[in-house]
N, C-alpha and C. Protein backbone atom coordinates (compact mmCIF):
# COMPACT_ATOMS: atom_id res chain seq x y z
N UNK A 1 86.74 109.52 163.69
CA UNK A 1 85.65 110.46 163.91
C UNK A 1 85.34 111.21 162.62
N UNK A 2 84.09 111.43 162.33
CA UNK A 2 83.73 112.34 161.04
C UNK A 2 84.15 113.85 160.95
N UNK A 3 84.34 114.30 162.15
CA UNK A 3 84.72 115.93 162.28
C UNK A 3 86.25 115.44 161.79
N UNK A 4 86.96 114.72 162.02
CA UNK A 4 88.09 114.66 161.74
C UNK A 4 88.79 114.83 160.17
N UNK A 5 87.40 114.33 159.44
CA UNK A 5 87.68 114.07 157.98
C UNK A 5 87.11 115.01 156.80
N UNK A 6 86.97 116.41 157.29
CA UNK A 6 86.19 117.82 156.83
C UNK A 6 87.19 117.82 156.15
N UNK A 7 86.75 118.43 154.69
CA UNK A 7 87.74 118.61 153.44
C UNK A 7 87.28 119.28 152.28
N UNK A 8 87.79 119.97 151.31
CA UNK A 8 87.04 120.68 150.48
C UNK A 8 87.14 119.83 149.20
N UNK A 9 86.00 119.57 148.35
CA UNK A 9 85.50 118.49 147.40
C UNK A 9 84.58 118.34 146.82
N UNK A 10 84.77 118.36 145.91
CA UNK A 10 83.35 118.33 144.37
C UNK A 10 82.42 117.40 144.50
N UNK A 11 81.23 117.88 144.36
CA UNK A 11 80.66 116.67 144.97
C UNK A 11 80.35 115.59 143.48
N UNK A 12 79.94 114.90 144.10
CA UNK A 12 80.27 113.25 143.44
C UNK A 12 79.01 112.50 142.95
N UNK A 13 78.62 111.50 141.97
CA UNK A 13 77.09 111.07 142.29
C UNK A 13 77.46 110.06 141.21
N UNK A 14 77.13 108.63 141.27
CA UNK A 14 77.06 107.82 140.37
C UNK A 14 75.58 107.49 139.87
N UNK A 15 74.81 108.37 139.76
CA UNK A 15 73.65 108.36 139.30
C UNK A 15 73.71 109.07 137.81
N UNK A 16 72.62 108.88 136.60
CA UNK A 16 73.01 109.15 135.59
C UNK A 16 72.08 110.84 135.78
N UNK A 17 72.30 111.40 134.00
CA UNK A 17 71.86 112.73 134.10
C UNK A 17 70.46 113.30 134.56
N UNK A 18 69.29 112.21 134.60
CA UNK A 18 68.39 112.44 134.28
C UNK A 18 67.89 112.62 136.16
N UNK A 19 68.48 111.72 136.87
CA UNK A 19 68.41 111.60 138.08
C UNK A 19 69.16 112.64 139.04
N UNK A 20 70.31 113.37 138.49
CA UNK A 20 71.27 113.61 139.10
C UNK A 20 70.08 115.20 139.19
N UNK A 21 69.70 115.51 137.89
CA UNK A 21 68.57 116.63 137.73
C UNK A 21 67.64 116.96 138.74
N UNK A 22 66.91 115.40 139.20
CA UNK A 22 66.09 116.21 139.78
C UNK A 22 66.59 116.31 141.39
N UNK A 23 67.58 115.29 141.68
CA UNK A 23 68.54 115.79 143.12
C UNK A 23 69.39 117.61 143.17
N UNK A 24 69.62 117.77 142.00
CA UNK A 24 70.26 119.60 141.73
C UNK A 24 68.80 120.32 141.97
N UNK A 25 67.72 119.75 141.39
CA UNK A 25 66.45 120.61 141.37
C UNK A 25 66.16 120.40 142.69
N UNK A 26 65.92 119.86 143.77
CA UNK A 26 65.65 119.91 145.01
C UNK A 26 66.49 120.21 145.91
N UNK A 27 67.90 120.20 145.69
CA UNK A 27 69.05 120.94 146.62
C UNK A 27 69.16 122.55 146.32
N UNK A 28 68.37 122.67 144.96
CA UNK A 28 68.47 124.28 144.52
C UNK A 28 67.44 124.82 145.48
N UNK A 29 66.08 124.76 145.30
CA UNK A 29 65.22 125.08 146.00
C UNK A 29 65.22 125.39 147.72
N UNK A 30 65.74 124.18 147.94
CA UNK A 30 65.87 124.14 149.72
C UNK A 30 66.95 125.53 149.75
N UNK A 31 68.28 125.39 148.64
CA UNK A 31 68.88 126.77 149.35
C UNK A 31 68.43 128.13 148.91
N UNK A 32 67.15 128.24 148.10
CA UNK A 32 66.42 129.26 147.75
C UNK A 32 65.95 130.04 149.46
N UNK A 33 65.50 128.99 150.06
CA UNK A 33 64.58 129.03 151.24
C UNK A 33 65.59 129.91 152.49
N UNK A 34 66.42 129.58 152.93
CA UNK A 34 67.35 129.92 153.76
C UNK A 34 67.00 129.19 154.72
N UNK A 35 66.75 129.89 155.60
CA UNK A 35 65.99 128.89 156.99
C UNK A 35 64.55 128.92 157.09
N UNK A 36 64.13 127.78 157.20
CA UNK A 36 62.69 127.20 157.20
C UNK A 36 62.45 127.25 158.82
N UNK A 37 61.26 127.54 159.09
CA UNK A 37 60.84 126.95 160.00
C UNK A 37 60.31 125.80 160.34
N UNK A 38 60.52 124.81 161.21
CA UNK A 38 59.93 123.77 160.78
C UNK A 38 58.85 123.63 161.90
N UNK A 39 58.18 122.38 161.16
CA UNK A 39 56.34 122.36 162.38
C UNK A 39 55.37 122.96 161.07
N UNK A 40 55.41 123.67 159.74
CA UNK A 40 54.59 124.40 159.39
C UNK A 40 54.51 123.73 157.69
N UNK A 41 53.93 122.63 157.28
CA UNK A 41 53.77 122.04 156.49
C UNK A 41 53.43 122.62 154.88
N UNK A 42 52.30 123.55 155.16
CA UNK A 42 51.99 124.74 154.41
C UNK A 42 52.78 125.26 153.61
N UNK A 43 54.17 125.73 154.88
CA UNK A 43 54.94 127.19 154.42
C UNK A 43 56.06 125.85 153.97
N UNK A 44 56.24 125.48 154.36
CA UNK A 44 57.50 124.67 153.68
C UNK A 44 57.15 123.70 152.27
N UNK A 45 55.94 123.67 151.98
CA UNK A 45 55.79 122.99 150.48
C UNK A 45 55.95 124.69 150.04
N UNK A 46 55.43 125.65 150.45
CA UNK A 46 55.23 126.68 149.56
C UNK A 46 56.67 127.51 149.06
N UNK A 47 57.42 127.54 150.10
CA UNK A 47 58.81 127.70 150.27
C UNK A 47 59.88 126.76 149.12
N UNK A 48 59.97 125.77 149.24
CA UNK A 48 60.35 124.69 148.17
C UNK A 48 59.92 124.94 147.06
N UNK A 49 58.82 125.27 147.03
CA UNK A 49 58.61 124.53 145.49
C UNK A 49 57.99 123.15 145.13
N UNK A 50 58.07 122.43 146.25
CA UNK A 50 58.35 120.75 146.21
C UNK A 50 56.69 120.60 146.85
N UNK A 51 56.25 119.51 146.65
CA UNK A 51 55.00 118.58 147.25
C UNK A 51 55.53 117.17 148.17
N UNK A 52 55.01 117.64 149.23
CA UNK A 52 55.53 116.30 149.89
C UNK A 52 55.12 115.17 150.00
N UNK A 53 54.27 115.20 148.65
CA UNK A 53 53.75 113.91 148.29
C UNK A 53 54.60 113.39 147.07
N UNK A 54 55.39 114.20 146.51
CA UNK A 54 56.35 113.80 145.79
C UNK A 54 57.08 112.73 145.92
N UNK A 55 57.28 111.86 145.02
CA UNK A 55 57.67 110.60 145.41
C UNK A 55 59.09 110.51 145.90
N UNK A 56 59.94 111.08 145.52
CA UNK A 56 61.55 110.51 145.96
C UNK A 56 61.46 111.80 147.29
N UNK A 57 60.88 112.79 147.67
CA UNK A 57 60.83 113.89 148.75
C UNK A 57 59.88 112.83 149.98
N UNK A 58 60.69 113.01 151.29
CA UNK A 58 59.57 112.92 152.36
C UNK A 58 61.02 113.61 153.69
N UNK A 59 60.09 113.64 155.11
CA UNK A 59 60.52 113.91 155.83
C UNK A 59 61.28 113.45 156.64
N UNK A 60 62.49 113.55 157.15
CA UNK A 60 63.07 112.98 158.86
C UNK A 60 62.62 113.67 160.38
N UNK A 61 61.99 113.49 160.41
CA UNK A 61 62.19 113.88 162.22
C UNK A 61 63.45 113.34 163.65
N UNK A 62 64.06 114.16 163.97
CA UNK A 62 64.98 113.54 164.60
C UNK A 62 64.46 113.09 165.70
N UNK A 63 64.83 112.01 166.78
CA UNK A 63 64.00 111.22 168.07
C UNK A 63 65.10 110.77 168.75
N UNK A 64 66.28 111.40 168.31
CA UNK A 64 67.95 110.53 169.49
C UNK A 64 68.77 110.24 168.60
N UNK A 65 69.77 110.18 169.21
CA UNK A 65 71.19 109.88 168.33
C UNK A 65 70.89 108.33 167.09
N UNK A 66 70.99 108.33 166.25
CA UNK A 66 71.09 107.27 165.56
C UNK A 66 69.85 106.99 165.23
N UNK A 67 68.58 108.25 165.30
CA UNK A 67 66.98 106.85 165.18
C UNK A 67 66.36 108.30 164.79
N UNK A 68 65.66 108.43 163.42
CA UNK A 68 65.23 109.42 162.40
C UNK A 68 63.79 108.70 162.14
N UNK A 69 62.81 109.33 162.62
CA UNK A 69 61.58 109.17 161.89
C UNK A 69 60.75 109.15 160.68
N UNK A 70 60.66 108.44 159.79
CA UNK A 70 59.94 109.09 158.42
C UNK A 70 58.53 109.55 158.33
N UNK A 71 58.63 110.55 157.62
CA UNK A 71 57.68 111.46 157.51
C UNK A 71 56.89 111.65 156.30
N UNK A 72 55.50 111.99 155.96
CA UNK A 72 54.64 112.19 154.98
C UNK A 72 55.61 111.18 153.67
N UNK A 73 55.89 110.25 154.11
CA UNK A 73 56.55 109.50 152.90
C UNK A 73 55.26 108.55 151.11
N UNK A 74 55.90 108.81 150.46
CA UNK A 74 55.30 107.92 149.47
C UNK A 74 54.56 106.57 149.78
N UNK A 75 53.66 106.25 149.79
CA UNK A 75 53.29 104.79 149.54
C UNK A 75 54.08 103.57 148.70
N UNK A 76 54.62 103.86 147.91
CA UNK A 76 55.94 103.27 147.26
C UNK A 76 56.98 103.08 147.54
N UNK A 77 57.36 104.23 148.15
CA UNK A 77 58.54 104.66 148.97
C UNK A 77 58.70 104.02 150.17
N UNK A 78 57.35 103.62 150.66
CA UNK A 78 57.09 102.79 152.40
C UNK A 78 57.99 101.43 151.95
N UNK A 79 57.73 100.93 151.23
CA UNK A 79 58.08 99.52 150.66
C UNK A 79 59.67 99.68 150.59
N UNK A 80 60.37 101.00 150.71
CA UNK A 80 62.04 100.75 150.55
C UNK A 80 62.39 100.48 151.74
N UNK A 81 61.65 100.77 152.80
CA UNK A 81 61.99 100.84 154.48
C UNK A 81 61.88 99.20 155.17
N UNK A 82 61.40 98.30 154.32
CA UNK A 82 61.23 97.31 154.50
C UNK A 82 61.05 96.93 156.73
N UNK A 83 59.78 97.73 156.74
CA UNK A 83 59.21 97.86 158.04
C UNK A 83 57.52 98.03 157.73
N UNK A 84 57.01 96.91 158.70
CA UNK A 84 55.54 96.27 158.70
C UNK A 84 55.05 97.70 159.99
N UNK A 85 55.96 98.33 160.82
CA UNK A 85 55.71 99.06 162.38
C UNK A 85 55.06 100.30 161.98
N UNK A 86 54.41 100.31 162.33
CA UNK A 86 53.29 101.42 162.35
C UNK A 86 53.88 103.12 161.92
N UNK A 87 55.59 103.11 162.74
CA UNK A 87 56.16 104.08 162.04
C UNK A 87 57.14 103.58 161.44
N UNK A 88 57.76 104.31 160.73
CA UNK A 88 59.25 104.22 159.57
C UNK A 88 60.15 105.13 160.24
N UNK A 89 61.08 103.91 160.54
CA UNK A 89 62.20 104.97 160.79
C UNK A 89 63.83 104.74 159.61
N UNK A 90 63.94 105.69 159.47
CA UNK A 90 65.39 105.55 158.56
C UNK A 90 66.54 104.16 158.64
N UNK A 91 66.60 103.91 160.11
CA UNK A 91 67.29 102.83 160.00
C UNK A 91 66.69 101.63 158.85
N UNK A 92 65.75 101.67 159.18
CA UNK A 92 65.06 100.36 158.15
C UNK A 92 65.33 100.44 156.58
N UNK A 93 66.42 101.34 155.91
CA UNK A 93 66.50 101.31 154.50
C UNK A 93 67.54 100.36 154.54
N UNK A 94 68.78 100.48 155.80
CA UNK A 94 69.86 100.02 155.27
C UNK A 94 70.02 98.41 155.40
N UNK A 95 70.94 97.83 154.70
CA UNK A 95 71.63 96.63 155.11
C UNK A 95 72.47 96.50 156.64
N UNK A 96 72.57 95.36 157.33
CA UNK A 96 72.92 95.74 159.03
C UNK A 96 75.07 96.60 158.37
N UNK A 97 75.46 95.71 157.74
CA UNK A 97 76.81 96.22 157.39
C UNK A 97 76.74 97.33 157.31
N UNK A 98 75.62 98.46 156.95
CA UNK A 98 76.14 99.98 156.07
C UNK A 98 75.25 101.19 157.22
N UNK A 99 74.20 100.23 157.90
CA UNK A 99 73.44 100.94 159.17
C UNK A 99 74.10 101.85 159.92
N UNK A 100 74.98 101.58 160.62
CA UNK A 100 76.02 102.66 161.61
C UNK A 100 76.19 103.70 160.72
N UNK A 101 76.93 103.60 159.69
CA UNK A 101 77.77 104.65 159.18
C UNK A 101 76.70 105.47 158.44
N UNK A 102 75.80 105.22 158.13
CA UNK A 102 74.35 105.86 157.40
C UNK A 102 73.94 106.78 158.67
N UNK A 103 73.70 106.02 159.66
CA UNK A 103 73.02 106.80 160.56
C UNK A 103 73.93 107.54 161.24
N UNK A 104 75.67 107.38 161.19
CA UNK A 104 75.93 108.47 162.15
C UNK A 104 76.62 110.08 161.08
N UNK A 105 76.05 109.63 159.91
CA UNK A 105 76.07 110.71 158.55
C UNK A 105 74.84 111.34 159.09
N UNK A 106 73.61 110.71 159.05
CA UNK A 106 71.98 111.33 158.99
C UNK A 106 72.44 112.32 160.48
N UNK A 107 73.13 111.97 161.42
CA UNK A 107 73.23 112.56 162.57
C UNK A 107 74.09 113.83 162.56
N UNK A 108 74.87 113.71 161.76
CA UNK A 108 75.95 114.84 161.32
C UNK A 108 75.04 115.69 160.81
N UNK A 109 74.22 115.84 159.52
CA UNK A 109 72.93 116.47 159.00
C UNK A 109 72.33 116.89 159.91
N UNK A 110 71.66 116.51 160.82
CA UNK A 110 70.88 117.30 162.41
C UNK A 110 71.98 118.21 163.16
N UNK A 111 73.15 117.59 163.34
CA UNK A 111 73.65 118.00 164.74
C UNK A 111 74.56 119.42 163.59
N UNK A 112 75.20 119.21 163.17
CA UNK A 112 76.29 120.75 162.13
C UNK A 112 76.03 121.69 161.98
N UNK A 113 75.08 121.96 161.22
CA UNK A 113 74.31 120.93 160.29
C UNK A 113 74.52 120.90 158.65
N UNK A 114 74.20 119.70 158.38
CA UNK A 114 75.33 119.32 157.00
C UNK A 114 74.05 119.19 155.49
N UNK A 115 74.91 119.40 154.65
CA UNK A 115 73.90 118.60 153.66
C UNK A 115 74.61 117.08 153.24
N UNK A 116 74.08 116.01 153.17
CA UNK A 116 74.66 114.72 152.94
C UNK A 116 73.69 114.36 151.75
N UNK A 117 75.45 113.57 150.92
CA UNK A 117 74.32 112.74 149.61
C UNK A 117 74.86 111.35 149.97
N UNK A 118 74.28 110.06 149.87
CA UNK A 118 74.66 108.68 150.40
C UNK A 118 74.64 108.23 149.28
N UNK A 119 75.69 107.64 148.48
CA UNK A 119 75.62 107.17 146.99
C UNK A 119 75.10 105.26 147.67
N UNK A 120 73.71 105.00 147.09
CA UNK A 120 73.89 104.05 147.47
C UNK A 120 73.29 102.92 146.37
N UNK A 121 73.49 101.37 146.55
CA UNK A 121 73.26 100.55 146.00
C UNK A 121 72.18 99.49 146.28
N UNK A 122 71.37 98.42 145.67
CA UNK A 122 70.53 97.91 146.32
C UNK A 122 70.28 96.19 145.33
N UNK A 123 70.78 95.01 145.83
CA UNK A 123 71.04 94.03 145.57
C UNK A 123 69.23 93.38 144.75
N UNK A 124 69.51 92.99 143.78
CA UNK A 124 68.37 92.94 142.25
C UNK A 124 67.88 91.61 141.71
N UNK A 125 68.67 90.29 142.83
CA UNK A 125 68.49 89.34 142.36
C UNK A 125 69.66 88.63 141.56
N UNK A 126 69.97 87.48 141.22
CA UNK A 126 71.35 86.93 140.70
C UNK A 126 71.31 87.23 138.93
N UNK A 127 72.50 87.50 138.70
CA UNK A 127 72.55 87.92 136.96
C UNK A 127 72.16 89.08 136.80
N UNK A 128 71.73 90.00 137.50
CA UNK A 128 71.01 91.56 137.18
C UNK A 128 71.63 92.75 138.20
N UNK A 129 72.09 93.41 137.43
CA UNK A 129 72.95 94.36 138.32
C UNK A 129 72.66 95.04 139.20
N UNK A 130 73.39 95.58 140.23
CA UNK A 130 72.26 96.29 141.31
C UNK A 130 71.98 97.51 141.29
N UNK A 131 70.70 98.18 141.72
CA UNK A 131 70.16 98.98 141.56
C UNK A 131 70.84 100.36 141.86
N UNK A 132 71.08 101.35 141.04
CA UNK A 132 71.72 102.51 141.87
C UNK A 132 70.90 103.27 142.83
N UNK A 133 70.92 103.95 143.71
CA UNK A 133 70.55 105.04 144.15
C UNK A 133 71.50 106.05 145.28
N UNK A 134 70.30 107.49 145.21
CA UNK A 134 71.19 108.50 146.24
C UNK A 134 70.26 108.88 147.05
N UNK A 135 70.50 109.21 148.42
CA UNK A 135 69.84 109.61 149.43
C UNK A 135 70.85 111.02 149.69
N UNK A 136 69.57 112.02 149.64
CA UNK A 136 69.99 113.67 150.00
C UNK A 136 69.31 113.78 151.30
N UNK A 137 70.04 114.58 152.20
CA UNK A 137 69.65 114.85 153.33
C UNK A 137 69.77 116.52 153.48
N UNK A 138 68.72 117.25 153.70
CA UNK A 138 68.80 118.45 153.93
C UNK A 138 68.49 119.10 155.04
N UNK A 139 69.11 119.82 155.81
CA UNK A 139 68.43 119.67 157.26
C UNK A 139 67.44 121.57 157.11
N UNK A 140 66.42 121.53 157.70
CA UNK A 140 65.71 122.74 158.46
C UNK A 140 65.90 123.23 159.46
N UNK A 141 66.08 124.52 159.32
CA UNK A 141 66.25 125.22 160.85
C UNK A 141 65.45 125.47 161.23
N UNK A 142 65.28 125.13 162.52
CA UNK A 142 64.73 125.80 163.50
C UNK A 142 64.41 126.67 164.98
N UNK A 143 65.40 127.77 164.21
CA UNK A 143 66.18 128.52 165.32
C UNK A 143 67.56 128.45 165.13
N UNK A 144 67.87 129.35 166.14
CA UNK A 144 69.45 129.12 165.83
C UNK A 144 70.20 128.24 166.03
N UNK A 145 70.98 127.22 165.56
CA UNK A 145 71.54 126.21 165.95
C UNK A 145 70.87 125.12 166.42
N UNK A 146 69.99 125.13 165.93
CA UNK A 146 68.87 123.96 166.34
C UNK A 146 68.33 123.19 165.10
N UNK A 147 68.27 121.86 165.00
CA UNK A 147 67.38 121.35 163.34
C UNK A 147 66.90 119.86 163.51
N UNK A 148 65.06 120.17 163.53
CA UNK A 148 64.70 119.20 164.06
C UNK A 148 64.19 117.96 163.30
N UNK A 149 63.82 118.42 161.96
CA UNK A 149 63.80 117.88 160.56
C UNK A 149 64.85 117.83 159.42
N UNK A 150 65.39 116.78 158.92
CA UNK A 150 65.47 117.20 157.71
C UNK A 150 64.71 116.99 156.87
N UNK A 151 65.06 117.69 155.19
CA UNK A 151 64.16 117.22 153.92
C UNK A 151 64.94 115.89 153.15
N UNK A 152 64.24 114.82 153.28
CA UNK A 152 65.32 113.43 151.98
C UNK A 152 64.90 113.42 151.04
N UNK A 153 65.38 113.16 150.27
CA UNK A 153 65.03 112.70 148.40
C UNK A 153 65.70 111.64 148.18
N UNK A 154 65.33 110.52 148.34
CA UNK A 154 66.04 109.04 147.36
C UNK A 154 65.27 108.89 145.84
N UNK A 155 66.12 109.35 145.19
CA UNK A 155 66.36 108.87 143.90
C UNK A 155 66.75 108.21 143.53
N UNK A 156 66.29 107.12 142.57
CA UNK A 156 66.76 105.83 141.76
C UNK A 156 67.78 106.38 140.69
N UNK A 157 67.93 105.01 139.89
CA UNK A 157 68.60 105.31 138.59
C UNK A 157 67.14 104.96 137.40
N UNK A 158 66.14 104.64 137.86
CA UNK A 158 64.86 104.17 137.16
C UNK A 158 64.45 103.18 136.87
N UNK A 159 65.62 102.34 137.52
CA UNK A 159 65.08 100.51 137.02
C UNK A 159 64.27 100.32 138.48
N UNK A 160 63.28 99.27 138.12
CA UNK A 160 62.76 98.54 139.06
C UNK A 160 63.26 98.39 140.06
N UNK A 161 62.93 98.70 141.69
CA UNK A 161 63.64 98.27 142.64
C UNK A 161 62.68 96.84 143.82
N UNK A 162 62.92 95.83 143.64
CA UNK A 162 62.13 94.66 144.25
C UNK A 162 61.50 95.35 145.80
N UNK A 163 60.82 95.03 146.08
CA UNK A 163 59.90 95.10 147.01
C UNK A 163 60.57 94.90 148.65
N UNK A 164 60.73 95.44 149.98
CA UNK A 164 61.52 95.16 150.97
C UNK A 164 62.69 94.68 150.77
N UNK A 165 63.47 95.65 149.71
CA UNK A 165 64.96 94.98 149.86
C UNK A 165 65.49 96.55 150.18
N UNK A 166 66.80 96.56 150.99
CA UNK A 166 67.57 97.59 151.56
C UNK A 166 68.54 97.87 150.64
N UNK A 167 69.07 99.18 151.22
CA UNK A 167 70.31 99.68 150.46
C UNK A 167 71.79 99.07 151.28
N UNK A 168 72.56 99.13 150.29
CA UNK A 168 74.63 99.35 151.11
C UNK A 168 74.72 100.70 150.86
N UNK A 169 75.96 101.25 151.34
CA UNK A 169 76.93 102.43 150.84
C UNK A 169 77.54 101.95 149.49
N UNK A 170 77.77 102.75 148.59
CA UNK A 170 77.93 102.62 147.26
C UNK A 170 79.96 102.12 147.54
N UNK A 171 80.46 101.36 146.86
CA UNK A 171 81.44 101.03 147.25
C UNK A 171 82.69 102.28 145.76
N UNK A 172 82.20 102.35 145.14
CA UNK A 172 82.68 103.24 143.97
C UNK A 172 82.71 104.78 143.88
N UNK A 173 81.84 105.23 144.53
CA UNK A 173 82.01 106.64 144.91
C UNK A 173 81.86 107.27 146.94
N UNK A 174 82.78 108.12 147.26
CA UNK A 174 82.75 108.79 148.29
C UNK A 174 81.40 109.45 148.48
N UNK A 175 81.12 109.00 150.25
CA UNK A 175 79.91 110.25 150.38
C UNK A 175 80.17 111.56 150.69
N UNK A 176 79.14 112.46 150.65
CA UNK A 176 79.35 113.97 150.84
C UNK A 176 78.91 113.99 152.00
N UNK A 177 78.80 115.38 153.09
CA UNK A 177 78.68 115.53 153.64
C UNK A 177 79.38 116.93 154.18
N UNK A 178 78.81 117.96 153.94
CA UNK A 178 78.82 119.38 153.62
C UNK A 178 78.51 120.41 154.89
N UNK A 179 79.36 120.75 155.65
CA UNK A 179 79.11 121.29 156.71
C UNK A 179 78.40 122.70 156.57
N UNK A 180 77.17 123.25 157.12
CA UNK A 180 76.99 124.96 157.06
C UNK A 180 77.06 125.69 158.06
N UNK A 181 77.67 126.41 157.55
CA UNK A 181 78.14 127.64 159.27
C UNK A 181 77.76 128.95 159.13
N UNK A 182 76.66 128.90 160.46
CA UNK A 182 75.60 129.90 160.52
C UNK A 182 74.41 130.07 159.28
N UNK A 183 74.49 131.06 158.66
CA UNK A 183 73.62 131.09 157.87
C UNK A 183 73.67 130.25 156.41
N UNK A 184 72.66 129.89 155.92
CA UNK A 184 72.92 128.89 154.60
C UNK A 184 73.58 129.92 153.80
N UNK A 185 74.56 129.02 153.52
CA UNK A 185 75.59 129.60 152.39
C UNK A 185 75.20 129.43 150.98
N UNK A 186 75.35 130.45 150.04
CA UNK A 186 75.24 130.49 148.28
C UNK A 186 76.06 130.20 147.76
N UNK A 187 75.89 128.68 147.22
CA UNK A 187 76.28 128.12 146.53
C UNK A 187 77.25 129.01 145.19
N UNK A 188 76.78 130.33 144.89
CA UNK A 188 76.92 130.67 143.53
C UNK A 188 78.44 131.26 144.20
N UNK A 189 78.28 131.59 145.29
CA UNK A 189 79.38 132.82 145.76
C UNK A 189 80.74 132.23 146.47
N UNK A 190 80.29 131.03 147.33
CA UNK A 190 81.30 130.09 148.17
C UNK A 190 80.92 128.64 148.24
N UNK A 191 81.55 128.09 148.77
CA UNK A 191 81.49 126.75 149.50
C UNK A 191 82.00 126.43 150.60
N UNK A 192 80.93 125.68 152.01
CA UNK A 192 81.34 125.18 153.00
C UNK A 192 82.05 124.20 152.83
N UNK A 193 83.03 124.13 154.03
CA UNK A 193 83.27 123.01 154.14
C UNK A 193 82.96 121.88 154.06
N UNK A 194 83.65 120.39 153.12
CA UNK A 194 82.59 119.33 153.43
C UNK A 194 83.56 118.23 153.66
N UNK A 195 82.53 117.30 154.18
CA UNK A 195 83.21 115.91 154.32
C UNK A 195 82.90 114.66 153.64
N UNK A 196 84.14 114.19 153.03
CA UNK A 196 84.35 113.06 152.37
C UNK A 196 84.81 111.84 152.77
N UNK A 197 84.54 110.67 153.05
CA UNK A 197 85.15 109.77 153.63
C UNK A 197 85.38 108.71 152.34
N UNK A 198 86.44 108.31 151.78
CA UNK A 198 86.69 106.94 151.32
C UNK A 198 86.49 105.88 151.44
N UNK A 199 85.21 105.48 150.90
CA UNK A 199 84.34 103.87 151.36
C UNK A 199 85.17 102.94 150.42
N UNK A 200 85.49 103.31 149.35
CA UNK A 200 85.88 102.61 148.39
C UNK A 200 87.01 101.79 148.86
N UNK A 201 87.98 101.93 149.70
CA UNK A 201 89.18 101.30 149.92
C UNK A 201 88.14 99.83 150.43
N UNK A 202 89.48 98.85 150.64
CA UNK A 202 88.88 97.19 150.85
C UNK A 202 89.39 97.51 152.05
C-alpha cells in the first residue's frame, strides 16, 4: 500500500538544469497561492502566474478512482496522450506496464492530498536513447478536504519526442509523492511528509 511507504526525502529529478527550472518555477507559484478555488479559470491563471495555454501546464479533473480527465491541454501536448477520443484522459500517457502505478500516484494527489513528480521515460526508436521526462502533479483545493483538480506540468529534457508514443516510470530514480496536512505548507519553514517508493530494484 502507498500510505505504508510515507518517508522523509529530498526530492529527486533526472531531468537536466534547464528543465528542472521551469518544474521549481511552477511548484513555486502554486505554493504562492495556498488554496485555490477551483471552477474559476480567471482567478487561477491570475493566482499562478502561469497561462494555461502554456505548453508543459494543463489540467486534471478527477471522474473516479484511477480515470483523470485532461484539461485546457496544449495541442502538442494532445499528441503525448496518444488518444483519437474526443476527451483525454491521463491514463492514455502511459505504457500498459507503468499505468496502475501512475494512476494510483495521480489518485494519492486527489485523495491526501499530495504533490507527485513521476520521473519518466519515453522509448525514441532503435540506436537513440530514450527520451527523459517529469510529470508534476499539483492538486487544488476546493474546500476543506476536498480536491477536484489538479495542476500537471510534463516537462521534457528538449529532445524531440515522436508522435503517439507513451511514457514508463523512470527505472533510475524514485518517485515523489509529498503528503499536505491541512493547510499548504512553506516550503521555506518545513516539510511534509513524503512518499518514496523504489522502482529501481529488478
Amino acid at each position: 500500500m502507498l500510505k505504508d511507504l510515507v518517508t522523509e526525502t529530498d526530492e529527486q529529478t533526472h531531468l537536466g538544469p534547464e528543465a528542472r527550472f521551469i518544474l521549481d518555477e511552477i511548484e513555486a507559484n502554486w505554493r504562492k497561492t495556498g488554496s485555490i478555488r477551483s471552477g474559476n479559470e480567471d482567478q487561477l491563471n491570475k493566482a499562478m502566474g502561469l497561462s494555461l495555454s502554456r505548453n508543459e501546464v494543463f489540467l486534471i479533473q478527477y471522474r473516479g478512482p484511477g480515470d483523470g480527465e485532461v484539461l485546457f491541454a496544449d495541442k502538442g501536448l494532445q499528441e503525448h496522450f496518444c488518444s483519437d477520443a474526443p476527451k483525454l484522459m491521463v491514463a492514455d500517457l502511459f505504457e500498459d506496464q507503468t499505468r496502475e502505478t501512475a494512476l494510483e500516484l495521480m489518485d494519492a494527489s486527489f485523495a491526501l492530498p499530495a504533490i507527485v513528480n513521476l520521473p519518466l521515460t519515453a522509448q525514441r526508436g532503435a540506436f537513440r536513447k530514450p527520451l527523459r521526462a517529469e510529470l508534476l502533479l499539483l492538486p487544488i483545493f476546493d474546500g476543506p478536504n476536498r480536491t477536484k483538480f489538479l495542476i500537471a506540468a510534463l516537462v521534457t529534457d528538449g529532445r524531440g519526442m515522436p508522435s503517439k508514443s507513451r511514457f514508463e516510470l523512470s527505472k533510475d530514480v524514485s518517485f515523489r509523492c509529498e503528503a499536505l496536512q491541512g493547510a499548504l505548507p512553506d516550503r521555506r519553514t518545513s516539510k511534509g511528509p513524503q512518499l518514496v517508493v523504489d522502482n529501481t530494484a529488478a
